[in-house]
Protein backbone atom coordinates (compact mmCIF):
# COMPACT_ATOMS: atom_id res chain seq x y z
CA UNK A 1 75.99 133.32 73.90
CA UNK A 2 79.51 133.32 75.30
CA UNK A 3 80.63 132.09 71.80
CA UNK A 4 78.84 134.83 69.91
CA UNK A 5 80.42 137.48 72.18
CA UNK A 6 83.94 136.28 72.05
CA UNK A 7 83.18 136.41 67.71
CA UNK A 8 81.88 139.92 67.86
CA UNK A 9 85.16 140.41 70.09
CA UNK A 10 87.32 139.19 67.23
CA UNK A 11 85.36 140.71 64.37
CA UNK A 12 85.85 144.27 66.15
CA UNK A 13 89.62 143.40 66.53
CA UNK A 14 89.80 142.62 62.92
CA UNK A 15 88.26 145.85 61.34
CA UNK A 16 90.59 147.66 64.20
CA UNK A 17 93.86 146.13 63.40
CA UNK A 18 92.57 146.93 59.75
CA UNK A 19 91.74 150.56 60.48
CA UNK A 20 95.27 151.21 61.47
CA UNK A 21 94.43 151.19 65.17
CA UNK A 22 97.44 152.56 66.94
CA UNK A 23 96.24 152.67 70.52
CA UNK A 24 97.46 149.12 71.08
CA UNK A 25 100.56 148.69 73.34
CA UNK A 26 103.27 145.88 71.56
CA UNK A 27 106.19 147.61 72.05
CA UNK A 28 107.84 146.81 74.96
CA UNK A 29 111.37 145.36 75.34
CA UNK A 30 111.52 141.65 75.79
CA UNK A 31 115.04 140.95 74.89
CA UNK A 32 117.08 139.42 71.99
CA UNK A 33 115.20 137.44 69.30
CA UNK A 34 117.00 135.15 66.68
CA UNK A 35 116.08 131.97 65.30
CA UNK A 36 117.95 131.02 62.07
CA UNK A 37 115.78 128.95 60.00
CA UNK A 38 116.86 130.10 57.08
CA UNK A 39 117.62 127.13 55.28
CA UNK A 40 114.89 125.63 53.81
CA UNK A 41 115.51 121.71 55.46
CA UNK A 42 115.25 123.39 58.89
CA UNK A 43 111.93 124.91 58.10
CA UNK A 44 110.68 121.92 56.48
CA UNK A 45 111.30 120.26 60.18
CA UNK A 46 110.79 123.30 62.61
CA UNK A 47 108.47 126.09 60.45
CA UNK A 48 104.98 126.46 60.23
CA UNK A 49 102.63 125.46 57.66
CA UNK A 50 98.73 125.95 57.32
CA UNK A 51 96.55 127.93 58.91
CA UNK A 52 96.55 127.90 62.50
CA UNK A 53 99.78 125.60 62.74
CA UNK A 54 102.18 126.68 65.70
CA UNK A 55 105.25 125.83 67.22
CA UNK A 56 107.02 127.17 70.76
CA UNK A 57 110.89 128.14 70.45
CA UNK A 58 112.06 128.40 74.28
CA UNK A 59 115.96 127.99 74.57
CA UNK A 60 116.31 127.47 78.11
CA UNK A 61 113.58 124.99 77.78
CA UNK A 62 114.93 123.00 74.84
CA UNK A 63 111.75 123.47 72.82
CA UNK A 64 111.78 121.80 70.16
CA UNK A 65 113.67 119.91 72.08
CA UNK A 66 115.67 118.46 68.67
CA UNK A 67 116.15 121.97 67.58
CA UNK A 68 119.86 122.71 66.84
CA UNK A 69 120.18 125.83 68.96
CA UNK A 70 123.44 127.20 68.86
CA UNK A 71 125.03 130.32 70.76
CA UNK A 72 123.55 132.78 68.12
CA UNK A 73 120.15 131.49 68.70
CA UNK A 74 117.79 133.95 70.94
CA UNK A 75 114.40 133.49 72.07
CA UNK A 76 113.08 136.69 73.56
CA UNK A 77 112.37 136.72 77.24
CA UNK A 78 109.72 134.02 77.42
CA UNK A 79 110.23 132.06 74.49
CA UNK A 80 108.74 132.71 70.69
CA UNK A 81 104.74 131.49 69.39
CA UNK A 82 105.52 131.17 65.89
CA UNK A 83 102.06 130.60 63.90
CA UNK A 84 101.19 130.67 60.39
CA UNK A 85 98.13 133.51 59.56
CA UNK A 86 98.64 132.64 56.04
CA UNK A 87 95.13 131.87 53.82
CA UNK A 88 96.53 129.70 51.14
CA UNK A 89 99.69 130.53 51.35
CA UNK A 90 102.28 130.36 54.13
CA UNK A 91 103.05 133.70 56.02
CA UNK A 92 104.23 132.83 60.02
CA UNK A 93 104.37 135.40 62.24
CA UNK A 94 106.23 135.21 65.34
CA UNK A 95 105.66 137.03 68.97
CA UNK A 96 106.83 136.88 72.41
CA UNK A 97 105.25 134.39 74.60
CA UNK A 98 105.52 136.21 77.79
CA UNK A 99 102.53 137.75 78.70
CA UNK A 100 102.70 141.84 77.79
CA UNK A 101 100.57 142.52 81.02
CA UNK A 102 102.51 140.10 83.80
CA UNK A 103 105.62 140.81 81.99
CA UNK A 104 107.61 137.39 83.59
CA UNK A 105 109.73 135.40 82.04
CA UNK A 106 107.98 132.42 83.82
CA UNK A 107 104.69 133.65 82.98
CA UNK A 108 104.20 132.70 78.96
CA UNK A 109 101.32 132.56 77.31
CA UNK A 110 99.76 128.82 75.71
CA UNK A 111 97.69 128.39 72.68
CA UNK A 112 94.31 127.12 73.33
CA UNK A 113 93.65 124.65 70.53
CA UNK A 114 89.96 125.13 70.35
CA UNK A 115 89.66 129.21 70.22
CA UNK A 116 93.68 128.82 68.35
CA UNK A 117 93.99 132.62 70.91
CA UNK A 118 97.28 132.56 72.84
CA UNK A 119 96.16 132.14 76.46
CA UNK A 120 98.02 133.64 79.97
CA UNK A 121 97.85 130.86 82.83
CA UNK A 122 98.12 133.73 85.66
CA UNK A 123 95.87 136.60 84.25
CA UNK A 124 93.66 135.09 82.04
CA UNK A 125 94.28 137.67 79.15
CA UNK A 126 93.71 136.03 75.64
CA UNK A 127 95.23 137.30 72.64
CA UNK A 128 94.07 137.11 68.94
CA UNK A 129 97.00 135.76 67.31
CA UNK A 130 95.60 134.62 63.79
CA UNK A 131 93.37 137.68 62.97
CA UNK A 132 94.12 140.47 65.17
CA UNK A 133 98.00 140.86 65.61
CA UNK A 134 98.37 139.53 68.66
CA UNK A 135 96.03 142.00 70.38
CA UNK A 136 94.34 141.42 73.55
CA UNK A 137 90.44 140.26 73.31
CA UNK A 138 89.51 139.45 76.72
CA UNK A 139 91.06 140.12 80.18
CA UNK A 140 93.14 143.02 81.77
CA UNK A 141 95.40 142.96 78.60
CA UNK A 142 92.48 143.76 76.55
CA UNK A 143 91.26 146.47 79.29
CA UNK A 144 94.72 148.25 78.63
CA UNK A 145 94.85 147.84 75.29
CA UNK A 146 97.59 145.81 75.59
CA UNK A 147 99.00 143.42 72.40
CA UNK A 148 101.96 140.54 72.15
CA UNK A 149 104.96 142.24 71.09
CA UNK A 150 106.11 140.81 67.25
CA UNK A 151 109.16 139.41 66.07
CA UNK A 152 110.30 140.29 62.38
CA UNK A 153 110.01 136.82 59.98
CA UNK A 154 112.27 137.79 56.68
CA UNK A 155 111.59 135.16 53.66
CA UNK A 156 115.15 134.12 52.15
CA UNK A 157 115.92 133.02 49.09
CA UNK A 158 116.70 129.41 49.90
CA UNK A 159 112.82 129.08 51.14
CA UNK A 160 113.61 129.27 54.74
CA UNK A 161 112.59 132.35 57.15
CA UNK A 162 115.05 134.31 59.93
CA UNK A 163 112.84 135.63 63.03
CA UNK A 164 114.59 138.53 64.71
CA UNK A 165 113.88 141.73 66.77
């Protein structure tokens, strides 16, 4: 039952991120936001591809920790969920990973492998990050309307993506 619920949950995000809902609250400063992986070697390594597929950019934190940050490189206030949304073809989409409702740096949100929502440790909030652009499904998030702010991802023309606020 608590599976069907958390569908219907989704499936109502869906057809209101596709109505042009604009009741949902994403814009909220986090801070800077750059990750240069422009050239198409470093996405090859460090990008996302297939549905689903995520990686976490946290400078402080060294994640990836073989990623070749450099003093140009930003990563919000939390750190950056980049995920691909893309059916058949890749299209990432990156947001901030600390939660929109706590608003901590040291309170960032996880994926949950199973539901592939973006998950807060200290609220319990989760967030529809494949379907529902980033908007809160369950938890006080959700109760306030409340979404993960997005990061722009421009294509280049060597293959490779820039993700920047």
């Amino acid at each position: 039952m608590k599976h069907l619920i958390r569908t219907l949950a989704v499936a109502l995000a869906v057809m209101m991120a596709g109505n042009g809902c604009t009741n949902v609250d994403d814009d909220r400063a986090f801070g800077s936001c750059r990750i240069d992986l422009t050239n198409i070697s470093n996405w090859t390594i460090y990008g996302v591809n297939g549905l689903g597929t995520y990686r976490y950019f946290v400078k402080d934190r060294r994640l990836p920790s073989n990623f070749p940050y450099t003093a140009t490189t930003y990563t919000g206030l939390g750190g950056v969920l980049l995920i691909d949304v893309g059916v058949g073809a890749t299209q990432p989409v990156a947001y901030e990973m600390s939660c929109p409702y706590e608003r901590k740096k040291s309170v960032v949100v996880q994926m949950d492998d199973a539901t592939l929502e973006a998950v807060c440790p200290e609220c319990k909030s989760r967030f529809n990050v494949l379907m529902a652009n980033g908007m809160g499904v369950e938890g006080p998030a959700a109760k306030q309307h409340m979404g993960m702010h997005r990061y722009k991802v421009t294509a280049t023309a060597s293959g490779g993506y820039l993700i920047t606020n």
